[in-house]
Protein backbone atom coordinates (compact mmCIF):
# COMPACT_ATOMS: atom_id res chain seq x y z
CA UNK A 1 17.16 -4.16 1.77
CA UNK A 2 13.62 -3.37 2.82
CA UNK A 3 14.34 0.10 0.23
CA UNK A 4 15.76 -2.33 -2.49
CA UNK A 5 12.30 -4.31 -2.58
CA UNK A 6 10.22 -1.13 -2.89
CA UNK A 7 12.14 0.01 -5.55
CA UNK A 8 12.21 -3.65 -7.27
CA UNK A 9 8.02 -3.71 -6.74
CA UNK A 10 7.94 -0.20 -8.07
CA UNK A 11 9.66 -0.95 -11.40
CA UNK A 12 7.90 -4.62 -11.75
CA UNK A 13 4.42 -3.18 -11.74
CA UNK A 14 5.84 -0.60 -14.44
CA UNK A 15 6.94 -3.46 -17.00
CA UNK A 16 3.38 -5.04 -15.60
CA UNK A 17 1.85 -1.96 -17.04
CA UNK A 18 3.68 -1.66 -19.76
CA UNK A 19 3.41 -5.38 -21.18
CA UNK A 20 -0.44 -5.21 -20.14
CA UNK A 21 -0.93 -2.04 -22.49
CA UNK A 22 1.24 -3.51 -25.12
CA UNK A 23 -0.59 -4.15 -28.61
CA UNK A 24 1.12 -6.10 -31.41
CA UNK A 25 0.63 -4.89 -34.98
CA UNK A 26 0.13 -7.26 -37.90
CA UNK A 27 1.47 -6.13 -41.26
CA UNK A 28 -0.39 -6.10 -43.82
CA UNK A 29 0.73 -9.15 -45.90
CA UNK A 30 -0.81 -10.83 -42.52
CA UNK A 31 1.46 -13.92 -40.54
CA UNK A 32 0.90 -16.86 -42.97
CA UNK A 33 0.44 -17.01 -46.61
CA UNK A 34 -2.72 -17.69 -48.51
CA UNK A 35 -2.38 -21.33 -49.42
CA UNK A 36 -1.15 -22.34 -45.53
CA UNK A 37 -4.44 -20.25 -44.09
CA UNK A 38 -6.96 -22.69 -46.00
CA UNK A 39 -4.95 -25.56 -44.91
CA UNK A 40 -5.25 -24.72 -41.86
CA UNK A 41 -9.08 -23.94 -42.24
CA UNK A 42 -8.51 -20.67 -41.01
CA UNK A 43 -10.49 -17.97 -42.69
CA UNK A 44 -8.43 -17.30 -46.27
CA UNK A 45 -8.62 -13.41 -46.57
CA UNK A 46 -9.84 -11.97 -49.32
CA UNK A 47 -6.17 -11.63 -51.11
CA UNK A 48 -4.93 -15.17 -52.80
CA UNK A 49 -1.73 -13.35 -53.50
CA UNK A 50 -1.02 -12.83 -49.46
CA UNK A 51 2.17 -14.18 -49.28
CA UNK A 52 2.17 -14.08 -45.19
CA UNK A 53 5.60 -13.56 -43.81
CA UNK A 54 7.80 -13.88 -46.84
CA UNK A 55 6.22 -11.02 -48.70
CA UNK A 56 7.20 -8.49 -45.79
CA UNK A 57 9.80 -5.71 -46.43
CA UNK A 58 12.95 -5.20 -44.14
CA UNK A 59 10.92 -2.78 -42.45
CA UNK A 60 8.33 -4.80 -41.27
CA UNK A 61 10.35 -7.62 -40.37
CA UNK A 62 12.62 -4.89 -38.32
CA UNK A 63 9.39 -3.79 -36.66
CA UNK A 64 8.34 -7.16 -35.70
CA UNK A 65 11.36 -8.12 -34.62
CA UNK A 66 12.18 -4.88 -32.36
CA UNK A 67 8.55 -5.51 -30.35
CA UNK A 68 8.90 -8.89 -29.92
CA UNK A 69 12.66 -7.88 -28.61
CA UNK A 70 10.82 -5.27 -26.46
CA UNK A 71 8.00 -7.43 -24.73
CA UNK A 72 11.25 -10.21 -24.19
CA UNK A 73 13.10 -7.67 -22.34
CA UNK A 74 10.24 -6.26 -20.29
CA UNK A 75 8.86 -9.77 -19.28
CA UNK A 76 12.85 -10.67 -18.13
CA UNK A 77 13.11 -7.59 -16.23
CA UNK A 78 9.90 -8.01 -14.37
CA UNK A 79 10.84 -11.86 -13.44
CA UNK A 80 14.07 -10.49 -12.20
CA UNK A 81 12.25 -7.75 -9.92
CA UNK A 82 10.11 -9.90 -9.02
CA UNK A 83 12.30 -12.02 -8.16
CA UNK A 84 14.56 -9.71 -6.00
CA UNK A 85 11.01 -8.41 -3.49
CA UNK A 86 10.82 -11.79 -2.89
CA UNK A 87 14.06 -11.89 -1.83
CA UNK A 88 14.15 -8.89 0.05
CA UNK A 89 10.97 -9.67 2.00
CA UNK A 90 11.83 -12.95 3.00
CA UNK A 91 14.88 -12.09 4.10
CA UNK A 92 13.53 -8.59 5.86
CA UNK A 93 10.91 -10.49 7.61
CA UNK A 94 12.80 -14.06 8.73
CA UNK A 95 16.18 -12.19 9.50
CA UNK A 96 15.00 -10.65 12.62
CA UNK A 97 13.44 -13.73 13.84
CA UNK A 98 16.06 -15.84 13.68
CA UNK A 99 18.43 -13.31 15.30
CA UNK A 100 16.11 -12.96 17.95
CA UNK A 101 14.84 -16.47 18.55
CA UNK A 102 17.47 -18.74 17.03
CA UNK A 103 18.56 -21.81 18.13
CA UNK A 104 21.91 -21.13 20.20
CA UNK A 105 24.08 -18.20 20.74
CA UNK A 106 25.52 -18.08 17.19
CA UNK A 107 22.23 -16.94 15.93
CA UNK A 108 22.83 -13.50 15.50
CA UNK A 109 26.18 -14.08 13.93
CA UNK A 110 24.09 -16.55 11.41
CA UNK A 111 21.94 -14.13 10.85
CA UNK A 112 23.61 -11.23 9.81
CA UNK A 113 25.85 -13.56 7.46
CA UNK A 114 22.36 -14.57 6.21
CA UNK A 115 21.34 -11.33 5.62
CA UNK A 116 24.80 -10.37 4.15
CA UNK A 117 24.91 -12.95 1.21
CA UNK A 118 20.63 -12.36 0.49
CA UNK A 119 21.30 -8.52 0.45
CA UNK A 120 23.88 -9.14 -2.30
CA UNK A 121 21.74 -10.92 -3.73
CA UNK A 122 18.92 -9.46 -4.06
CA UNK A 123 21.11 -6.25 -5.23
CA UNK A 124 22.43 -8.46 -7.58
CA UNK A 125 19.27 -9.37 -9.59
CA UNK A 126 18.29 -5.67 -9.07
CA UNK A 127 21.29 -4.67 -11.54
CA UNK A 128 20.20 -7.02 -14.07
């Protein structure tokens, strides 16, 4: 389990990395058209024909949409590792204490049924 969370930490501070170094590129038409920048009293551009978004070919729509798809799937995979060293270190650093110093004589049976269902766990959100 201990493994599991070093690999999970590894691979989180690689889609930290990567979404850190991540740059979005505008098209050239820009995000909004002309007439919606000065309503918005944003500056205009120098272009009144800009039609924003709906003057974008397929291909920059299928750019736009792929890196958007990409920093989605990197955020959701860090969460998920994330999510799984927490796992791993709680349960690597409370397991042996409350095998050791639980409450009755059941405690190491608790405890390693514990540890049973968090390992899946934590495997679990490691697949994803």
């Amino acid at each position: 389990l201990a493994m599991i969370g070093q690999y999970a930490a590894l691979l989180a501070g690689f889609s930290f990395a990567n979404l850190s170094s991540h740059e979005l590129s505008a098209p050239e038409d820009g995000l909004l058209p002309y007439g919606a920048r000065l309503a918005l009293g944003l500056e205009p551009g120098d272009d009144p024909d800009d039609q924003g978004v709906l003057g974008w070919s397929w291909a920059s729509w299928l750019v736009q949409l792929l890196s958007v798809l990409h920093l989605v799937t990197s955020a959701v995979g860090m969460v998920f590792h994330l999510w799984c060293m927490s796992i791993a270190a709680v349960t690597t650093i409370l397991g042996a204490g409350l095998a050791l110093k639980g409450p009755n004589e059941q405690a190491v049976t608790t405890a390693t049924a514990h540890f049973a269902v968090q390992s899946n766990e934590a495997l679990h959100h490691f697949a994803q």
